[in-house]
PDB file of N, CA and C in Angstrom:
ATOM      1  N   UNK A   1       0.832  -1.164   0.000  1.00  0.00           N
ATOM      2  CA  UNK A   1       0.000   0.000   0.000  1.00  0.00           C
ATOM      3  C   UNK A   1       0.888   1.242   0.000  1.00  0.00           C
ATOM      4  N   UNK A   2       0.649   2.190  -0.661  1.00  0.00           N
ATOM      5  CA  UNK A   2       1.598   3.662  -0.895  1.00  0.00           C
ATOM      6  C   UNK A   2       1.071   4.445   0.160  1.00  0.00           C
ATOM      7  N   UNK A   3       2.201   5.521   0.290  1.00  0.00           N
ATOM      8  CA  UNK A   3       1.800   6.103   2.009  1.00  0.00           C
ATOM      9  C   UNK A   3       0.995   7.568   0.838  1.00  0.00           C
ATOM     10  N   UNK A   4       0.323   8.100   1.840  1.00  0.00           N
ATOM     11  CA  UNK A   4      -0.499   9.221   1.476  1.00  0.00           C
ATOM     12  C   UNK A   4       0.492  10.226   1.262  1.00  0.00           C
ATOM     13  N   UNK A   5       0.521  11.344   0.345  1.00  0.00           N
ATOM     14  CA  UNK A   5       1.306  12.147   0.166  1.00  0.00           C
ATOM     15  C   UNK A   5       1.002  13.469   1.406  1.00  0.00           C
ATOM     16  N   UNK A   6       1.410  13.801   2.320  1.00  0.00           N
ATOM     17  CA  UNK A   6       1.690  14.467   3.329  1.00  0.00           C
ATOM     18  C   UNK A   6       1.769  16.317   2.879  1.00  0.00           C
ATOM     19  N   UNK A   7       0.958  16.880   2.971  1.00  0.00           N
ATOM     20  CA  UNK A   7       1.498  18.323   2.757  1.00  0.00           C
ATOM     21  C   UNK A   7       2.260  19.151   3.981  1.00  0.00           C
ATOM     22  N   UNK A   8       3.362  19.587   3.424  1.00  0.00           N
ATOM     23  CA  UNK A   8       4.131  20.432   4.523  1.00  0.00           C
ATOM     24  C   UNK A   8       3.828  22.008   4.658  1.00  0.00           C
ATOM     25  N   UNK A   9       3.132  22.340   4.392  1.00  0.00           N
ATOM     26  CA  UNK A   9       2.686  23.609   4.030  1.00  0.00           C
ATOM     27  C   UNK A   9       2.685  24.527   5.308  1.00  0.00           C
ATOM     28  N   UNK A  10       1.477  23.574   6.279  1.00  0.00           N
ATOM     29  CA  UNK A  10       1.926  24.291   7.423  1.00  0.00           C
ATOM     30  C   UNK A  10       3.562  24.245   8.185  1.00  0.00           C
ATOM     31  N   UNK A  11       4.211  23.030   8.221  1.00  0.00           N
ATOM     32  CA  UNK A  11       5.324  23.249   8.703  1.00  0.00           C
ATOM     33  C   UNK A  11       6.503  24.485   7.803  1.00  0.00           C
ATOM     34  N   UNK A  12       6.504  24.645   6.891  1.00  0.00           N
ATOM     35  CA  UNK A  12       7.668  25.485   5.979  1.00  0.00           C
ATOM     36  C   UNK A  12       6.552  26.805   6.775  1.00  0.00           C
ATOM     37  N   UNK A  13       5.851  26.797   6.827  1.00  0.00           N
ATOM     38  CA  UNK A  13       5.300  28.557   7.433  1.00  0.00           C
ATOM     39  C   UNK A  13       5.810  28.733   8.916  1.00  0.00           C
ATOM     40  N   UNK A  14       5.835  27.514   9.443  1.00  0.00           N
ATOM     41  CA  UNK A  14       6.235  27.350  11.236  1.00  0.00           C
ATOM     42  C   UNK A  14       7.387  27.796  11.169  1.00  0.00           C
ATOM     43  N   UNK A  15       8.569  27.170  10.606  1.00  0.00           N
ATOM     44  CA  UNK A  15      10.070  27.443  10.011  1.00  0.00           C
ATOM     45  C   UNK A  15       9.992  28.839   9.332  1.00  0.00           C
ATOM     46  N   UNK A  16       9.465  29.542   8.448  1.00  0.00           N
ATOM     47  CA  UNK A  16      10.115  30.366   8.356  1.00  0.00           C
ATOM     48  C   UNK A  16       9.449  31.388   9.199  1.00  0.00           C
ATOM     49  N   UNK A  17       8.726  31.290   9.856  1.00  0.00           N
ATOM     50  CA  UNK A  17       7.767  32.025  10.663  1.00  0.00           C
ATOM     51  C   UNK A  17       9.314  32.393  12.225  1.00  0.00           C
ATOM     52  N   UNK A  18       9.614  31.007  12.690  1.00  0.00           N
ATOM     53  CA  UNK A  18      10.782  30.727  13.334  1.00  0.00           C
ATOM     54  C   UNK A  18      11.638  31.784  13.449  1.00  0.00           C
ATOM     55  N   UNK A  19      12.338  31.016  11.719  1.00  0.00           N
ATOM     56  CA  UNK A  19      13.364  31.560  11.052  1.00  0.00           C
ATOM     57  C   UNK A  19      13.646  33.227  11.306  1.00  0.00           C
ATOM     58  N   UNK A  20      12.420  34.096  10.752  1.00  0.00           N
ATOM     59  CA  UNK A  20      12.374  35.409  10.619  1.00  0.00           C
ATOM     60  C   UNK A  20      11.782  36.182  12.026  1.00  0.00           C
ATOM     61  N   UNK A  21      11.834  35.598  12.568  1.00  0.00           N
ATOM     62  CA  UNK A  21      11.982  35.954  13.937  1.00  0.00           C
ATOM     63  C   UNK A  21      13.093  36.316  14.898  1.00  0.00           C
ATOM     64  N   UNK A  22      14.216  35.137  14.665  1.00  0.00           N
ATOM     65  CA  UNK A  22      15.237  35.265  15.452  1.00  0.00           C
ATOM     66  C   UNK A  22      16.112  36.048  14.024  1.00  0.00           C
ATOM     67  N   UNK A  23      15.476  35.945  13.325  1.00  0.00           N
ATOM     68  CA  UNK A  23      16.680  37.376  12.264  1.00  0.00           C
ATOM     69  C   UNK A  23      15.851  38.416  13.117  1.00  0.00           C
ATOM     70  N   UNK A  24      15.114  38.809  12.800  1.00  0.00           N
ATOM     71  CA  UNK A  24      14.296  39.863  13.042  1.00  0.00           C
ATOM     72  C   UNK A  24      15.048  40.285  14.604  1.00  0.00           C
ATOM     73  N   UNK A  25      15.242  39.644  15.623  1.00  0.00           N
ATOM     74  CA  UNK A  25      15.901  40.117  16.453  1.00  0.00           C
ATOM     75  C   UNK A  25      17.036  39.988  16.800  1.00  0.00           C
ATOM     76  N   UNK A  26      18.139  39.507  15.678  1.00  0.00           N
ATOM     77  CA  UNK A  26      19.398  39.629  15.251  1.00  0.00           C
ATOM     78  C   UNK A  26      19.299  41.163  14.801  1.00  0.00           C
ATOM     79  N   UNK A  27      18.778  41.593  13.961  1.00  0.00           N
ATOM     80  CA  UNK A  27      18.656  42.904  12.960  1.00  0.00           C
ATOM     81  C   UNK A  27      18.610  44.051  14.031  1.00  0.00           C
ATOM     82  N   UNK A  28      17.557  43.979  14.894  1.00  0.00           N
ATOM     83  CA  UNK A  28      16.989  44.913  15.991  1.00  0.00           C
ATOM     84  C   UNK A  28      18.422  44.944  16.779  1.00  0.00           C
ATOM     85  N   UNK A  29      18.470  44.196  17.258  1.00  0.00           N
ATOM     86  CA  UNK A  29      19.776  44.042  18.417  1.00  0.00           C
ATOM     87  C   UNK A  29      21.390  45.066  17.491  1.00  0.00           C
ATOM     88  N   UNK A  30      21.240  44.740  16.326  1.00  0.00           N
ATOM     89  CA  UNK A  30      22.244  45.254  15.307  1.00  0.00           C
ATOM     90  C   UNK A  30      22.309  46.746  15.284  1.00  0.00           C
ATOM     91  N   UNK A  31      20.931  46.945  14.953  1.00  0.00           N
ATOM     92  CA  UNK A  31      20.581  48.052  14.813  1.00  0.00           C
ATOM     93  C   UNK A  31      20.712  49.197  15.807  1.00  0.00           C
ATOM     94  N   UNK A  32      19.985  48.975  17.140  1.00  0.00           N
ATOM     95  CA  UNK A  32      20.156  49.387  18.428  1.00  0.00           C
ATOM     96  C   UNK A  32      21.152  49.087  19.351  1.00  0.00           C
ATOM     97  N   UNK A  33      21.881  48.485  18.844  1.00  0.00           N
ATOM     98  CA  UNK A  33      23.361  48.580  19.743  1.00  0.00           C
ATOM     99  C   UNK A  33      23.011  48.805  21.530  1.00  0.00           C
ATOM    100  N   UNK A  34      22.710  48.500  22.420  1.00  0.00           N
ATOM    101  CA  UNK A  34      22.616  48.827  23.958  1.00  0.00           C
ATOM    102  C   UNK A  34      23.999  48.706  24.208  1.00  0.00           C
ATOM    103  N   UNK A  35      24.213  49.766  24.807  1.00  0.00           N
ATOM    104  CA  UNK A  35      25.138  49.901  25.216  1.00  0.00           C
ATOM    105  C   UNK A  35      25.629  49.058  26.579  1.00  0.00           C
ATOM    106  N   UNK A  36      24.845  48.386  27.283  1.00  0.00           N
ATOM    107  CA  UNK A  36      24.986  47.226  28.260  1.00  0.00           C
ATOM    108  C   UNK A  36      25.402  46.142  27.825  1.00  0.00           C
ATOM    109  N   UNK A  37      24.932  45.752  26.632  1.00  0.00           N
ATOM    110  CA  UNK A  37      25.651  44.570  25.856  1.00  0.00           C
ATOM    111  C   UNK A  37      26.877  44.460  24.743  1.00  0.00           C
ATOM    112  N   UNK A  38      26.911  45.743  24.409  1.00  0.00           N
ATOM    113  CA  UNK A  38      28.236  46.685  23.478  1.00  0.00           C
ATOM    114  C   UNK A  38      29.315  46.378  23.922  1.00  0.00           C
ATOM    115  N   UNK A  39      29.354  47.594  24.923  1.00  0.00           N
ATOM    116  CA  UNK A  39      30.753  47.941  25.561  1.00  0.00           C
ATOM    117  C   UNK A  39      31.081  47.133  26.328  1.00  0.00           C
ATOM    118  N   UNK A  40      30.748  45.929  27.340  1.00  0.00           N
ATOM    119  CA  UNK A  40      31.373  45.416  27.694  1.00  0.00           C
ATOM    120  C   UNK A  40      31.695  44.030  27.610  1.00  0.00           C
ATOM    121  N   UNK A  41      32.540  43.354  28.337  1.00  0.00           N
ATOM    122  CA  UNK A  41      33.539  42.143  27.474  1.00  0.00           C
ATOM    123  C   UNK A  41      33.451  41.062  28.319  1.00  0.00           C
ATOM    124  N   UNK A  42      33.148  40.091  27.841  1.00  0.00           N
ATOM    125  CA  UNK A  42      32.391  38.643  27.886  1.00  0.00           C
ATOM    126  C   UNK A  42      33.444  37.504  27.763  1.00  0.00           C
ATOM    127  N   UNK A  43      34.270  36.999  28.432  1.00  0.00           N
ATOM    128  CA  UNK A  43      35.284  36.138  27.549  1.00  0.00           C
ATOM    129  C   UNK A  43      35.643  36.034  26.162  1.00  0.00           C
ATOM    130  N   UNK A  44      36.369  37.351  25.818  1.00  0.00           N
ATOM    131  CA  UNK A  44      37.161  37.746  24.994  1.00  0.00           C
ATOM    132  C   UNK A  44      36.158  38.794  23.999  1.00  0.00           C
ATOM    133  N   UNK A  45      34.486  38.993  24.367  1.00  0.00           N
ATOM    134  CA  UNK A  45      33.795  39.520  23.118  1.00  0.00           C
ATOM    135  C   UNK A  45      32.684  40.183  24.107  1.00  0.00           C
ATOM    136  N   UNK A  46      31.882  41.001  23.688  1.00  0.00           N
ATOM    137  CA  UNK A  46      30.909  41.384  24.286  1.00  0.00           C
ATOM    138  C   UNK A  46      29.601  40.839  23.985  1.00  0.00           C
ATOM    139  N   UNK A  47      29.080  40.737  24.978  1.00  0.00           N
ATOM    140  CA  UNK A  47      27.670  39.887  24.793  1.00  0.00           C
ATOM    141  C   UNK A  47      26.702  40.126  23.990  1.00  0.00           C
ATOM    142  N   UNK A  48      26.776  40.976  23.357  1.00  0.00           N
ATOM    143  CA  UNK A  48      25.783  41.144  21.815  1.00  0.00           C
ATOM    144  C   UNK A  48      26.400  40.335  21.115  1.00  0.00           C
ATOM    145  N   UNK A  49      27.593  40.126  20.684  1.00  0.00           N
ATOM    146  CA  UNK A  49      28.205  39.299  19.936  1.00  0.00           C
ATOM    147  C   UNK A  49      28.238  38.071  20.150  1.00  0.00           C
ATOM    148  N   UNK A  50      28.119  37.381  21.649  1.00  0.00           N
ATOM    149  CA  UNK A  50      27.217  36.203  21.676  1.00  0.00           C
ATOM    150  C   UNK A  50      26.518  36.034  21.863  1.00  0.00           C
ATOM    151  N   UNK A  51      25.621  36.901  21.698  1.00  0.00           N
ATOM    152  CA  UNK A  51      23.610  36.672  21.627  1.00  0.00           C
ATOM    153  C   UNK A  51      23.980  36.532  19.658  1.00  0.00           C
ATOM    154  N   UNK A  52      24.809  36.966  19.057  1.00  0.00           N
ATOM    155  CA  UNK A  52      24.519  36.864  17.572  1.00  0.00           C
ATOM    156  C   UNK A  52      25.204  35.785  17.486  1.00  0.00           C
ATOM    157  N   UNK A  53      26.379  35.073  17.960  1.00  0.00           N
ATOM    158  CA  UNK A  53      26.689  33.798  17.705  1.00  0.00           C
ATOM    159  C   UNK A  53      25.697  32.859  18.344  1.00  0.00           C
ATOM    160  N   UNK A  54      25.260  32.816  18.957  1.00  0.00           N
ATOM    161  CA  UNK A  54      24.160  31.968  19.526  1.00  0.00           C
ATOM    162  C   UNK A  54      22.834  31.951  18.998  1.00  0.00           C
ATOM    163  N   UNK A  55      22.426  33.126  18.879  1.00  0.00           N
ATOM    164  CA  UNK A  55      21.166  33.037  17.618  1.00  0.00           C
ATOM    165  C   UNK A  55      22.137  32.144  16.107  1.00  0.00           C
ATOM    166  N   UNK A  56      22.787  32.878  15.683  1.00  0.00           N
ATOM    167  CA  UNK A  56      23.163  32.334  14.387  1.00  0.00           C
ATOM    168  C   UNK A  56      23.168  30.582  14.506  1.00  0.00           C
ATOM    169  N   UNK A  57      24.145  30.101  15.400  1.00  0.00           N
ATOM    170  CA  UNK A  57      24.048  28.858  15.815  1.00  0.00           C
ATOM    171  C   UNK A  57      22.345  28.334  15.892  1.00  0.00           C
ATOM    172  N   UNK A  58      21.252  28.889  16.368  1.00  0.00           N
ATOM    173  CA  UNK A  58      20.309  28.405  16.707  1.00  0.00           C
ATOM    174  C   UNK A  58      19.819  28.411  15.025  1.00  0.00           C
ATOM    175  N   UNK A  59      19.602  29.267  14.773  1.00  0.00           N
ATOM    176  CA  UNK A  59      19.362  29.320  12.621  1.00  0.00           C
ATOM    177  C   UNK A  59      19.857  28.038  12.339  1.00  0.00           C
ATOM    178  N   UNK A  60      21.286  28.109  12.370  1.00  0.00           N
ATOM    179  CA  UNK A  60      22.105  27.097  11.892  1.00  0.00           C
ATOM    180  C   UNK A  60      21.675  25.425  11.533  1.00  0.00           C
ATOM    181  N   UNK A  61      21.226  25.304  13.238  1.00  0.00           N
ATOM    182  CA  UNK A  61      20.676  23.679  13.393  1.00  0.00           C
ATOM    183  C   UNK A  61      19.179  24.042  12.961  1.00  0.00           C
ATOM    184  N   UNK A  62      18.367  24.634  13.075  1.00  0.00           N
ATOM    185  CA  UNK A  62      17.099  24.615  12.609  1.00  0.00           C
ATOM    186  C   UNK A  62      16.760  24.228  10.930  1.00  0.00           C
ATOM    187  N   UNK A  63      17.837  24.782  10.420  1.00  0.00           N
ATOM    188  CA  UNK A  63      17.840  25.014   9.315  1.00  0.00           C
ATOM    189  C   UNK A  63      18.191  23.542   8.833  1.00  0.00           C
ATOM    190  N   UNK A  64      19.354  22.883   9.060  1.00  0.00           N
ATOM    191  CA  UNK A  64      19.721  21.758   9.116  1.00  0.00           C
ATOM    192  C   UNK A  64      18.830  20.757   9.475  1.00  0.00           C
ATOM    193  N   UNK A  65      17.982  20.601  10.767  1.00  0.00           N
ATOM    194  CA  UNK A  65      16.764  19.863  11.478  1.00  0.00           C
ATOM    195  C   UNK A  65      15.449  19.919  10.690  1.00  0.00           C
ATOM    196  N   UNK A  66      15.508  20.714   9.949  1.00  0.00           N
ATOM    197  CA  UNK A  66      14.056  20.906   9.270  1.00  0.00           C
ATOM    198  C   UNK A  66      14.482  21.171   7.268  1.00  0.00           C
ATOM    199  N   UNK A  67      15.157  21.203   6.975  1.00  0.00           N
ATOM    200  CA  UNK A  67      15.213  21.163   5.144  1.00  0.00           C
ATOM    201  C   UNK A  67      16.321  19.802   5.031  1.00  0.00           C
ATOM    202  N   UNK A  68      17.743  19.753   5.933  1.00  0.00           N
ATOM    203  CA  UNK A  68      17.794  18.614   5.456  1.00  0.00           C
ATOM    204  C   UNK A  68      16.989  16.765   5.889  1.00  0.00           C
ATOM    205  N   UNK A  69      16.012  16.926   6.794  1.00  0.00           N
ATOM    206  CA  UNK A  69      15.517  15.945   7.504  1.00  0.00           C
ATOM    207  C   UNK A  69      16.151  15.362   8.294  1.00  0.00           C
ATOM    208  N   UNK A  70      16.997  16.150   9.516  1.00  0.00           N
ATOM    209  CA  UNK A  70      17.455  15.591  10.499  1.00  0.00           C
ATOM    210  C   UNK A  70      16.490  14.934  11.369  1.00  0.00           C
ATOM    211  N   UNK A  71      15.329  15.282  10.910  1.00  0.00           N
ATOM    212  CA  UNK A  71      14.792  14.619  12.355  1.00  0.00           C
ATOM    213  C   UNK A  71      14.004  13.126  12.199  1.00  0.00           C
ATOM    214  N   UNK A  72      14.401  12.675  10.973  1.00  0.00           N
ATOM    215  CA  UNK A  72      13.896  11.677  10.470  1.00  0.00           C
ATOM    216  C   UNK A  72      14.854  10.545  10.462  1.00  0.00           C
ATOM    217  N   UNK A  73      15.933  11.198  10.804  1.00  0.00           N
ATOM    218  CA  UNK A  73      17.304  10.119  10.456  1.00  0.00           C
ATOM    219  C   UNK A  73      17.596   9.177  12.014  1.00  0.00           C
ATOM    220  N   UNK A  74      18.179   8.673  12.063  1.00  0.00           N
ATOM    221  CA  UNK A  74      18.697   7.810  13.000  1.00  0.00           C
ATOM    222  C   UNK A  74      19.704   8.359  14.515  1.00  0.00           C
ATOM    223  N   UNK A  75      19.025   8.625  15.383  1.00  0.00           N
ATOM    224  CA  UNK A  75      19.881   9.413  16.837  1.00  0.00           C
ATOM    225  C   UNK A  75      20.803   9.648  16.426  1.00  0.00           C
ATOM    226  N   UNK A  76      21.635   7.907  16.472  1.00  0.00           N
ATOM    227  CA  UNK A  76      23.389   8.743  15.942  1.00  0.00           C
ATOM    228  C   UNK A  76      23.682   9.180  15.049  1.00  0.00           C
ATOM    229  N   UNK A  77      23.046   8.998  13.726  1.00  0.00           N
ATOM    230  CA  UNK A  77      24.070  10.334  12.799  1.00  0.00           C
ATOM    231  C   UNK A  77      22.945  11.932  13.147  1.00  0.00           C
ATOM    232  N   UNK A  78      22.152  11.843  13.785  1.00  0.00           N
ATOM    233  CA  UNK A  78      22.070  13.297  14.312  1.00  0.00           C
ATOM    234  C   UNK A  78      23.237  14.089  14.824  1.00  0.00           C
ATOM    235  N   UNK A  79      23.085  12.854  15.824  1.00  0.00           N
ATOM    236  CA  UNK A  79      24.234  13.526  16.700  1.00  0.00           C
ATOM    237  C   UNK A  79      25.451  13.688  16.638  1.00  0.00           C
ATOM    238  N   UNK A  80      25.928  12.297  15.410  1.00  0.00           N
ATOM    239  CA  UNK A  80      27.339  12.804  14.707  1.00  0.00           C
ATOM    240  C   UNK A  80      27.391  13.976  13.812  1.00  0.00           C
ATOM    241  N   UNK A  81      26.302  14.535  12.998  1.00  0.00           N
ATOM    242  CA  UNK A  81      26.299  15.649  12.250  1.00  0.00           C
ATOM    243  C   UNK A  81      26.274  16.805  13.162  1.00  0.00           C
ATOM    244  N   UNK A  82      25.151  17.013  13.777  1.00  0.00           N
ATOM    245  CA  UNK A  82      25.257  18.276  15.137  1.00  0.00           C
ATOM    246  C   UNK A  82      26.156  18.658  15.738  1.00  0.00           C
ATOM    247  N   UNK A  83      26.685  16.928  16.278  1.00  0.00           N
ATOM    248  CA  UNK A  83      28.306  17.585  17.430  1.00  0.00           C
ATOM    249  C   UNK A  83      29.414  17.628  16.646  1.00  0.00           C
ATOM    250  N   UNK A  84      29.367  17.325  15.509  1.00  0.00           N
ATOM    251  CA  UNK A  84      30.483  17.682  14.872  1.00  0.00           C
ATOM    252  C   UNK A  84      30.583  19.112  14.120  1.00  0.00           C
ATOM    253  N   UNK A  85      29.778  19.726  13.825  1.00  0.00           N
ATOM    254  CA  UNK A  85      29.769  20.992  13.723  1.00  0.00           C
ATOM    255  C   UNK A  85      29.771  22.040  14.790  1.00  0.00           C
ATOM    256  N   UNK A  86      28.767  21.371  15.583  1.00  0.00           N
ATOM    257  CA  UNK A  86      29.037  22.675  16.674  1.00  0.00           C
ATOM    258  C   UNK A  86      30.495  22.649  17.421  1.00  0.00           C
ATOM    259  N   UNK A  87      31.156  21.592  17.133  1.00  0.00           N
ATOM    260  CA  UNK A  87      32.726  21.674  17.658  1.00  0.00           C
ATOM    261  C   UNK A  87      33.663  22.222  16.554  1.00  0.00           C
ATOM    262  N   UNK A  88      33.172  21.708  15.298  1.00  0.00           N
ATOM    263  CA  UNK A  88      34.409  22.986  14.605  1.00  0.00           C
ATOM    264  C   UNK A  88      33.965  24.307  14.289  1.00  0.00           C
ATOM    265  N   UNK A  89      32.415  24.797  14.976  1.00  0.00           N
ATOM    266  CA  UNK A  89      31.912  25.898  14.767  1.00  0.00           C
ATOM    267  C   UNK A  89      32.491  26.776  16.091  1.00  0.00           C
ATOM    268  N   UNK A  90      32.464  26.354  17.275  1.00  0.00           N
ATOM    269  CA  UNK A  90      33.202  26.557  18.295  1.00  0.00           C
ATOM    270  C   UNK A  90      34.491  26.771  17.884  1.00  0.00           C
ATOM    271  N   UNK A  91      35.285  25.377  17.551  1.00  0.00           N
ATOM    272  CA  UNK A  91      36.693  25.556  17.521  1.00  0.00           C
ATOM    273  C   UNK A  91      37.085  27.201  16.830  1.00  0.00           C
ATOM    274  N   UNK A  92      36.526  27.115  15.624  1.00  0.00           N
ATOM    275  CA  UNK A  92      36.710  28.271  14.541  1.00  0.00           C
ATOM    276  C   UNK A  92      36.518  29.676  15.100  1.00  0.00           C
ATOM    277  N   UNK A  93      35.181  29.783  16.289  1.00  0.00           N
ATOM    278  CA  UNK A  93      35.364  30.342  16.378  1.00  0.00           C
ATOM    279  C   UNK A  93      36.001  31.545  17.816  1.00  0.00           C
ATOM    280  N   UNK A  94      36.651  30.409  17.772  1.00  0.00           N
ATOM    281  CA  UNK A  94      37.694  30.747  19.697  1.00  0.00           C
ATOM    282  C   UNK A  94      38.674  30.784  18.365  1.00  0.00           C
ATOM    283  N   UNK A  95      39.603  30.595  17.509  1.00  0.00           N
ATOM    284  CA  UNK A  95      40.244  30.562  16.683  1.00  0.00           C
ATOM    285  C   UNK A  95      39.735  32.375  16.412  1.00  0.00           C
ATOM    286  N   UNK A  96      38.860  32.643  15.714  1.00  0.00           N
ATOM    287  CA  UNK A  96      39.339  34.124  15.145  1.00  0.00           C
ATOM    288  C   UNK A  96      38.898  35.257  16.647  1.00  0.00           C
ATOM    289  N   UNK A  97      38.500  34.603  17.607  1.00  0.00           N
ATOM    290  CA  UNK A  97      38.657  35.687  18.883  1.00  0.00           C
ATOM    291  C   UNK A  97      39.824  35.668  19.369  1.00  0.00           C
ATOM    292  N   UNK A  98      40.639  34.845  19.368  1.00  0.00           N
ATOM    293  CA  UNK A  98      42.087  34.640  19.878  1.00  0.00           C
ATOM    294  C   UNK A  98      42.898  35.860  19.072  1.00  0.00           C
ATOM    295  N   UNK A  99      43.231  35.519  17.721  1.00  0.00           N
ATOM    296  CA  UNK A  99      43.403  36.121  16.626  1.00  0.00           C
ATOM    297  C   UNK A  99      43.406  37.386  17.072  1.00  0.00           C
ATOM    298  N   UNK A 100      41.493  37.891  16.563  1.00  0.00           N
ATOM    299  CA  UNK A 100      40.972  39.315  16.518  1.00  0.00           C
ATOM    300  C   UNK A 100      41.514  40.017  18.023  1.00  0.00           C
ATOM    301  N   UNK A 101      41.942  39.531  19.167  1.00  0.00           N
ATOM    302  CA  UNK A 101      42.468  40.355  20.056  1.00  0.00           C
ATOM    303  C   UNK A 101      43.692  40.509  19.955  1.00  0.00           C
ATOM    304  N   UNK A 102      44.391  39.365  19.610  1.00  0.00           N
ATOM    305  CA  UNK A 102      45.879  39.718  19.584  1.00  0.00           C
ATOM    306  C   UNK A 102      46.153  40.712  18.257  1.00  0.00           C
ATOM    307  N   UNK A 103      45.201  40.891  17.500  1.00  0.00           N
ATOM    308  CA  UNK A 103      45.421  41.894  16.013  1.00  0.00           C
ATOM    309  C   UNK A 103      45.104  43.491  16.907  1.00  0.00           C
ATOM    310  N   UNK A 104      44.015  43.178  17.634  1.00  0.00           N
ATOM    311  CA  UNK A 104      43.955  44.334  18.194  1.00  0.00           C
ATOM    312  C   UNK A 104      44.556  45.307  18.800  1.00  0.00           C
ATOM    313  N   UNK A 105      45.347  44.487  19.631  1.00  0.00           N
ATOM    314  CA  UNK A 105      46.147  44.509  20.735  1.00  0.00           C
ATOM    315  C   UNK A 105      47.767  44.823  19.974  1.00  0.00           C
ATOM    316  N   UNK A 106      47.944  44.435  19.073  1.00  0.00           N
ATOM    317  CA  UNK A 106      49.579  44.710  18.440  1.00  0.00           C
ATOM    318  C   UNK A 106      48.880  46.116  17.474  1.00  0.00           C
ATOM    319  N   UNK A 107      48.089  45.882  16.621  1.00  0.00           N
ATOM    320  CA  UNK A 107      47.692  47.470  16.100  1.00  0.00           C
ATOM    321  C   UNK A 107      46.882  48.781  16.626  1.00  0.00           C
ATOM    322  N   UNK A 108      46.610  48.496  17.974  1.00  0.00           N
ATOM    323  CA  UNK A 108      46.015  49.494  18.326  1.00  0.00           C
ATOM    324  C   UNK A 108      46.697  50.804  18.940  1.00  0.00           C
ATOM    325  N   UNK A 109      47.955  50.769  18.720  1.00  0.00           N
ATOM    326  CA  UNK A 109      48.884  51.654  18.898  1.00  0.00           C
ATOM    327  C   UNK A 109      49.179  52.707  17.318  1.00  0.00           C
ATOM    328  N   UNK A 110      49.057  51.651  16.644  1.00  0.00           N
ATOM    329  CA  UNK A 110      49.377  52.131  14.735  1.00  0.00           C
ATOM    330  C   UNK A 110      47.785  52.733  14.433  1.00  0.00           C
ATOM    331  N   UNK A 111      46.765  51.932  14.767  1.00  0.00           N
ATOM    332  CA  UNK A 111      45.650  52.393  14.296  1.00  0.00           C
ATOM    333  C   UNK A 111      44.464  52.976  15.054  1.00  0.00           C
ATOM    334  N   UNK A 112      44.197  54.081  14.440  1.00  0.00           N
ATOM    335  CA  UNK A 112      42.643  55.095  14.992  1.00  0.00           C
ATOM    336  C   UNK A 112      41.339  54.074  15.091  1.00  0.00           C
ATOM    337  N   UNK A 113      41.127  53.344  16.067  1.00  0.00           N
ATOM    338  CA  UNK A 113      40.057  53.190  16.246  1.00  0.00           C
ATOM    339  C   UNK A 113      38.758  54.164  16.155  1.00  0.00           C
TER     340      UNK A 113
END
């Protein structure tokens, strides 16, 4: 017997409904800069900047969980696809904060901030 063809219609509206939400307050947060979350420094970055790595991350897997059919697949390669990104997404990016301070820190004598 053939399975019934399933419309996704409502789910792709849930997702991008989601989706344009946490942009939507990526954008706002961008836009309005607070100065409580700006200026000051968070293990190595200021916390707007990880409310935007952390939203982005949250996009990231959604996006992944819902267009490529993660959630249909088998626990472990979920979880081998997931934790393996969010560790070289991590790694990468303690990699350019390391970096971006020590660039800072040797040119901020040469250059006008």
């Amino acid at each position: 017997m053939a399975h019934a063809h399933e419309s996704n219609t409502k789910r792709i509206w849930i997702v991008l409904v989601l989706l344009t939400l946490i942009t939507t307050v990526e954008v706002v947060l961008g836009i309005i800069k607070p100065a409580s979350l700006h200026l000051t420094s968070i293990l190595g970055t200021s916390p707007l900047n990880w409310i935007f790595i952390i939203l982005t991350l949250v996009k990231a897997y959604y996006i992944a969980w819902a267009f490529m059919h993660l959630e249909a697949e088998n626990k472990w390669l979920r979880r081998s696809v997931v934790w393996t990104s969010v560790f070289l997404i991590c790694y990468l990016l303690t990699l350019f904060l390391i970096e971006g301070n020590y660039l800072h820190s040797v040119l901020a004598p040469l250059v006008k901030w």
